[in-house]
N, C-alpha and C. Protein backbone atom coordinates (compact mmCIF):
# COMPACT_ATOMS: atom_id res chain seq x y z
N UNK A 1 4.48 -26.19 15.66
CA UNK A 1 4.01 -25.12 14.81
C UNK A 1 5.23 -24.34 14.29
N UNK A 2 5.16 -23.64 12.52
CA UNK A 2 6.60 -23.31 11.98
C UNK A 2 5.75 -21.88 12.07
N UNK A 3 6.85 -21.09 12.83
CA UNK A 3 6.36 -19.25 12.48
C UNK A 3 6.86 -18.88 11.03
N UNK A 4 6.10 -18.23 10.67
CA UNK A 4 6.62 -17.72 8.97
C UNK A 4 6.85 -16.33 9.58
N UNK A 5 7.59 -15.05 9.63
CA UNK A 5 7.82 -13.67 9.82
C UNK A 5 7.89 -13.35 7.92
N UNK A 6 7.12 -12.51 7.69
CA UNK A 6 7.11 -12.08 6.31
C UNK A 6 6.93 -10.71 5.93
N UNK A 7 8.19 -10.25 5.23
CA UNK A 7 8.74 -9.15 5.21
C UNK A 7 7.71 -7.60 4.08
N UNK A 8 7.23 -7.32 4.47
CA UNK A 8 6.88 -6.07 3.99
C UNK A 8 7.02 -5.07 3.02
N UNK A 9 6.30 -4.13 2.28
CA UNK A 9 6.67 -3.03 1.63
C UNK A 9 5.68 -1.73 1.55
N UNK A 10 5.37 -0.82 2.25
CA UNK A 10 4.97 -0.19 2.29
C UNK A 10 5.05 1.35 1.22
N UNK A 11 4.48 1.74 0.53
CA UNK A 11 5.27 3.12 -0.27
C UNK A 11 4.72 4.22 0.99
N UNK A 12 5.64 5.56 1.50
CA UNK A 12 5.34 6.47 1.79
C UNK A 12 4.13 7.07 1.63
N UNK A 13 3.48 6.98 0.01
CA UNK A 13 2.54 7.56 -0.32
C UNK A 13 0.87 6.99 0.32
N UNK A 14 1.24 5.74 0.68
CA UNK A 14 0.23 4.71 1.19
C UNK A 14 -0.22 5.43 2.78
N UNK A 15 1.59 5.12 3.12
CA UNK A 15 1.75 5.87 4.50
C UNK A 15 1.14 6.74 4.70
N UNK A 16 1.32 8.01 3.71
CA UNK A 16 0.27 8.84 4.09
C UNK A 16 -1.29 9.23 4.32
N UNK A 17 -1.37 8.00 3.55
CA UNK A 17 -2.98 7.56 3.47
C UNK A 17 -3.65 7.51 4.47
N UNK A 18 -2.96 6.23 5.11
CA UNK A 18 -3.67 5.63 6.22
C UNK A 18 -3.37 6.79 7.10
N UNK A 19 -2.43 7.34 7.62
CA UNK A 19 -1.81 8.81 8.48
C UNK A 19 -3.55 9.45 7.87
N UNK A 20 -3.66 10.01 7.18
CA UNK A 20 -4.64 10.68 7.01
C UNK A 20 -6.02 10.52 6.98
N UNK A 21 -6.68 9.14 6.74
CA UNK A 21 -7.60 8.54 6.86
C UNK A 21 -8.05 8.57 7.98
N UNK A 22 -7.19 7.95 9.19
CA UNK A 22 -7.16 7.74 10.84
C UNK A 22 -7.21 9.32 11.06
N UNK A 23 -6.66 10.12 10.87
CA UNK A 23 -6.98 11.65 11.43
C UNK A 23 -8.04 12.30 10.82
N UNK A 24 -8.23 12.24 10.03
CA UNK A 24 -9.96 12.67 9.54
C UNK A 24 -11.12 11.75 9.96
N UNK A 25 -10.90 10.60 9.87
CA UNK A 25 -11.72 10.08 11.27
C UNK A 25 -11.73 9.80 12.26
N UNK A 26 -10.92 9.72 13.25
CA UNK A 26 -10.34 9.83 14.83
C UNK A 26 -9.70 11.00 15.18
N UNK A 27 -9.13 11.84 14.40
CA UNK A 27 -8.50 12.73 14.97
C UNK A 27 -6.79 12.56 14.97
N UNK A 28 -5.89 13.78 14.94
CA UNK A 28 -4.08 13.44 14.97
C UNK A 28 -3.80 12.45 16.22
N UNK A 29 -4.46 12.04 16.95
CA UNK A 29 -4.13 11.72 18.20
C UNK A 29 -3.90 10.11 18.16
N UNK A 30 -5.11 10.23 16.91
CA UNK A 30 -5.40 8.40 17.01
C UNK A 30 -4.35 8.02 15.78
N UNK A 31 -4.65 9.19 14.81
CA UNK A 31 -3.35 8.50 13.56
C UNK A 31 -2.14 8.26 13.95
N UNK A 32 -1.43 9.23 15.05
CA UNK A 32 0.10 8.78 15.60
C UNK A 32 -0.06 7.50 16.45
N UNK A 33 -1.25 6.84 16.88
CA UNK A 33 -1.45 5.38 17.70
C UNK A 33 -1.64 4.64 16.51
N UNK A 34 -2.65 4.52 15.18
CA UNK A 34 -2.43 3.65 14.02
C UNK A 34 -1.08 3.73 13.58
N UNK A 35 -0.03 4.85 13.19
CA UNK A 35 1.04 4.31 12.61
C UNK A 35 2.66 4.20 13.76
N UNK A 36 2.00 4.34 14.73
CA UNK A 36 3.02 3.50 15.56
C UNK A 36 2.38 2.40 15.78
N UNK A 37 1.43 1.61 15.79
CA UNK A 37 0.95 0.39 15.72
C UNK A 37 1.56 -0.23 14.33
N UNK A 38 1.67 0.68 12.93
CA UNK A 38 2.16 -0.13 11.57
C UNK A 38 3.60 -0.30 12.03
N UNK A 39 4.26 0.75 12.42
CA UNK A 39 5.62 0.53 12.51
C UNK A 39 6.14 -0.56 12.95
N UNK A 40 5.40 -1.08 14.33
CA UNK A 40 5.73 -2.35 14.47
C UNK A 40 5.53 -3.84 13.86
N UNK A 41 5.22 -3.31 12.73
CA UNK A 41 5.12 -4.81 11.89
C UNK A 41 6.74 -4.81 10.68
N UNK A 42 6.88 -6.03 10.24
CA UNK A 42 8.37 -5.86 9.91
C UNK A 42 7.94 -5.44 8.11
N UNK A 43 8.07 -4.26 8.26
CA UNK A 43 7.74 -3.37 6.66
C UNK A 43 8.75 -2.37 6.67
N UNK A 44 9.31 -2.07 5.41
CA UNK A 44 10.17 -1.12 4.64
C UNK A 44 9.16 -0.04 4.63
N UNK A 45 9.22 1.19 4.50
CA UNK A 45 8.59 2.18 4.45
C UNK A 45 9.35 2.63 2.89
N UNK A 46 9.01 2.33 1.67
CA UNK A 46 9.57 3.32 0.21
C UNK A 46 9.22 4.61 0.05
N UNK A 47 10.32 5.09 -0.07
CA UNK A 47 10.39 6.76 -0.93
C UNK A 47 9.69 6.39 -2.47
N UNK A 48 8.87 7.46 -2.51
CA UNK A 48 8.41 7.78 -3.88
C UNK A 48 9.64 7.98 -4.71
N UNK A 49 10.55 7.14 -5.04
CA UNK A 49 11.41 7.44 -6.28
C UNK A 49 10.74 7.67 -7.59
N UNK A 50 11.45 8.04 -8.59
CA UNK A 50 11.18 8.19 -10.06
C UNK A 50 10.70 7.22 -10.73
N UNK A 51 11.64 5.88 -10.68
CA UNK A 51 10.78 5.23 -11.11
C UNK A 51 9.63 3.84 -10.75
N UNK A 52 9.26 4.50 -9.21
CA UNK A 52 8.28 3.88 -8.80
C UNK A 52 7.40 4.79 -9.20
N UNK A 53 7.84 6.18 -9.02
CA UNK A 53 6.45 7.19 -9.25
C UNK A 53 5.91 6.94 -10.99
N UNK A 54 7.01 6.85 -11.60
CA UNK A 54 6.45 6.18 -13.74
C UNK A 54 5.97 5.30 -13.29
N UNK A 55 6.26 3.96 -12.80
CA UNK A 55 5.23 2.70 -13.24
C UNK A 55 3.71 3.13 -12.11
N UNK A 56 3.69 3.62 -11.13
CA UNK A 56 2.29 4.35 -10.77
C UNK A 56 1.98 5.10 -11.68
N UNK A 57 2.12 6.11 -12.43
CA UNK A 57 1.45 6.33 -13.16
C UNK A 57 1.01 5.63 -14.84
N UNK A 58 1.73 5.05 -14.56
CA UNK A 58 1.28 3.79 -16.10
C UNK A 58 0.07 2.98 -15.41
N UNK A 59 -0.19 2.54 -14.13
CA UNK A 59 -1.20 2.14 -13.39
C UNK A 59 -2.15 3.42 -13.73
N UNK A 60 -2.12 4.17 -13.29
CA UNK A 60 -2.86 5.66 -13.07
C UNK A 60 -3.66 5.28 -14.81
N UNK A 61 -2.82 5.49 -15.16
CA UNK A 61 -2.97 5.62 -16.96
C UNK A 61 -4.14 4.85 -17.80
N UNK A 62 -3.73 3.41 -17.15
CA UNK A 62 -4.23 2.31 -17.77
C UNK A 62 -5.79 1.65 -16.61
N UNK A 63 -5.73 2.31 -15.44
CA UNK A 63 -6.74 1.78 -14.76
C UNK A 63 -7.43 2.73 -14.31
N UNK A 64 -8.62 2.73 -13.63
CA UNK A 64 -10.02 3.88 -13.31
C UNK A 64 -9.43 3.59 -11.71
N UNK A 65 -8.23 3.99 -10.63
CA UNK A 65 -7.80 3.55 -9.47
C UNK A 65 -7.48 4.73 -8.99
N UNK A 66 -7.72 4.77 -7.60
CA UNK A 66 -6.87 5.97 -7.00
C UNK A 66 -5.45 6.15 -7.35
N UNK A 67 -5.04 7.65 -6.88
CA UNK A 67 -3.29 7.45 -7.44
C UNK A 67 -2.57 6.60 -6.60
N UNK A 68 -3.05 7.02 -5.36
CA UNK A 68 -2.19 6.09 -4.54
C UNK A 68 -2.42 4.86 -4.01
N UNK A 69 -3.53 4.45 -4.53
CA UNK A 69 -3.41 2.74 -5.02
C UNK A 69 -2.73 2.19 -6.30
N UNK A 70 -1.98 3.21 -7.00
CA UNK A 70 -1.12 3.16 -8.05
C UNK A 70 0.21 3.17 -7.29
N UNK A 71 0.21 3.58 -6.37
CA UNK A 71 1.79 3.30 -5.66
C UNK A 71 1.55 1.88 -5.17
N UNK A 72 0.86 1.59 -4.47
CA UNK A 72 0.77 -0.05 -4.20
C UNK A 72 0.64 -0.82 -5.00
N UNK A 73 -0.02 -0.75 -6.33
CA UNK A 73 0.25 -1.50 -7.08
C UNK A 73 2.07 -1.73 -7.74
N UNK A 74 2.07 -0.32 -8.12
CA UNK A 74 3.53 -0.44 -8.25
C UNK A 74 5.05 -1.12 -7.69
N UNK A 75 4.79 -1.05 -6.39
CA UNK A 75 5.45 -1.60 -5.02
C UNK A 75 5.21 -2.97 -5.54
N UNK A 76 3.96 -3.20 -5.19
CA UNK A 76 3.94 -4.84 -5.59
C UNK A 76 4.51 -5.38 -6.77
N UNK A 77 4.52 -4.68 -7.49
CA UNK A 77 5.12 -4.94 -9.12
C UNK A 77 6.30 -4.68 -8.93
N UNK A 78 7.30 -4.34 -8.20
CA UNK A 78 8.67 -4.14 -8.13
C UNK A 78 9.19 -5.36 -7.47
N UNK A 79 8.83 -5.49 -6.19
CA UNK A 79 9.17 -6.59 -5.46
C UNK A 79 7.89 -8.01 -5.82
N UNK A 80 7.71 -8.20 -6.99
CA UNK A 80 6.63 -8.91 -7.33
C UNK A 80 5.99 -9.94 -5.91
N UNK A 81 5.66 -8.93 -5.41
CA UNK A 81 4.77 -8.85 -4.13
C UNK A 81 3.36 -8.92 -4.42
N UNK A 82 2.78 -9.30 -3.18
CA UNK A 82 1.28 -9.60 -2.86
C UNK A 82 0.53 -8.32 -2.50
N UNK A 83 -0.33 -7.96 -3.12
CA UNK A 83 -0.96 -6.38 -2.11
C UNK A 83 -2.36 -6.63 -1.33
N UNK A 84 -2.15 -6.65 -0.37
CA UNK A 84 -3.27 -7.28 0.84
C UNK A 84 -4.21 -6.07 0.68
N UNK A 85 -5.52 -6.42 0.58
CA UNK A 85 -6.41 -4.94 0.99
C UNK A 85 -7.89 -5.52 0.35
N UNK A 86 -8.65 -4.93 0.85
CA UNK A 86 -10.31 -4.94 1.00
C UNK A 86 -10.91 -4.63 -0.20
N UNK A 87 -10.16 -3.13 -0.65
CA UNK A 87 -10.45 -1.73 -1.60
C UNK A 87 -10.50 -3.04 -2.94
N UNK A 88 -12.07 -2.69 -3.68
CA UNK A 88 -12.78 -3.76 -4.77
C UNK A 88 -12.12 -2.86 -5.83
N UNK A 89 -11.68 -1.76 -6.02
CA UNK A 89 -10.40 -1.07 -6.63
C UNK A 89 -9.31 -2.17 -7.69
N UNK A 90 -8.68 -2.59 -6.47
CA UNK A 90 -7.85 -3.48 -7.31
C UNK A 90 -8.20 -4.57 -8.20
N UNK A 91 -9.53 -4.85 -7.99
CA UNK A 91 -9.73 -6.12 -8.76
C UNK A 91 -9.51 -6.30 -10.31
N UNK A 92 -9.12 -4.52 -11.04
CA UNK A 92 -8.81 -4.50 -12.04
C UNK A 92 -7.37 -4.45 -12.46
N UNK A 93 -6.41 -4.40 -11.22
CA UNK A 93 -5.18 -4.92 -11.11
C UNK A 93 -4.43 -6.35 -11.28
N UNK A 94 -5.74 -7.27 -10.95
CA UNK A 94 -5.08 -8.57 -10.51
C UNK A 94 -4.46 -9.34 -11.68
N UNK A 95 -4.49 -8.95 -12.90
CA UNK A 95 -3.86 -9.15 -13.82
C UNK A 95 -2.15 -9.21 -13.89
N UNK A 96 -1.80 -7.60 -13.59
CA UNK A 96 -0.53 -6.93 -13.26
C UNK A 96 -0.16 -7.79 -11.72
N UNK A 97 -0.54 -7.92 -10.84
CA UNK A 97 0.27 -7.96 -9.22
C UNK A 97 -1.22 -9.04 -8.91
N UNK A 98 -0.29 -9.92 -7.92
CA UNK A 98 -1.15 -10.82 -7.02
C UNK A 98 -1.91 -9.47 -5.70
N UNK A 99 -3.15 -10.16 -5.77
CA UNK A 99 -4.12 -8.84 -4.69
C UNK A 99 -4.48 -10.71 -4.06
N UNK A 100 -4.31 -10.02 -2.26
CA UNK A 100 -4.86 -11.25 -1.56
C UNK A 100 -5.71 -10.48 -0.70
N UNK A 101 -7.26 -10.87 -1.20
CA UNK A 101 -8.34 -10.10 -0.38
C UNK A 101 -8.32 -10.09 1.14
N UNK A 102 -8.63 -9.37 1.71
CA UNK A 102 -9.13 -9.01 3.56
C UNK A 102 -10.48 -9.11 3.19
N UNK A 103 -10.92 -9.61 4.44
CA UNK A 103 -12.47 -9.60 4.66
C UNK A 103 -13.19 -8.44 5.16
C-alpha cells in the first residue's frame, strides 16, 4: 500500500468559522478540542492578505455565497486547489475551483 500525505490550505477566516461554529454549538471547551484536532492535520493556516481578501470578494460579487466561503474559494483559486466540503453553496463555484463533495 503507497501513503499519499497531502498538503493543505486553510484561510484564517475559515478558521474562524469552524472555531465558532463548534462554540456556539458545544461550547469554548469543545472548539479548543475541534481546532487542536485541525491542527494536527498537515495544513497552512493563511492570513487574510489583500489580495486574497480582492479575489474573495470578486467571489462575494459574482456568487449568492457566504463571505467566508469566498475565502475558500479564493484559497483554492490561488493554490489551484481542491475545496473539500458538504456546504451545496459551492456548487455555484465549481466552475472557478475543483469542489470534491463530503457525504
Amino acid at each position: 500500500m503507497t501513503l499519499c500525505i497531502v498538503e493543505g490550505w486553510l484561510s484564517v477566516i475559515n478558521w474562524g468559522e469552524i472555531y465558532y461554529t463548534a462554540m456556539r454549538e458545544q461550547g469554548e471547551k469543545t472548539a479548543e478540542k475541534v481546532v487542536a484536532l485541525l491542527a494536527q492535520y498537515p495544513m497552512r493556516l493563511v492570513e487574510a492578505d489583500q489580495p486574497l481578501t480582492r479575489e474573495a470578494a470578486r467571489f462575494k460579487e459574482r456568487f449568492r455565497i457566504a463571505y467566508a466561503d469566498c475565502f475558500a474559494a479564493a484559497l483554492a483559486k490561488r493554490h489551484k486547489a481542491t475545496v473539500l466540503t458538504g456546504d451545496p453553496e459551492f456548487r455555484q463555484v465549481e466552475k472557478e475551483v475543483k469542489v470534491l463533495w463530503l457525504a
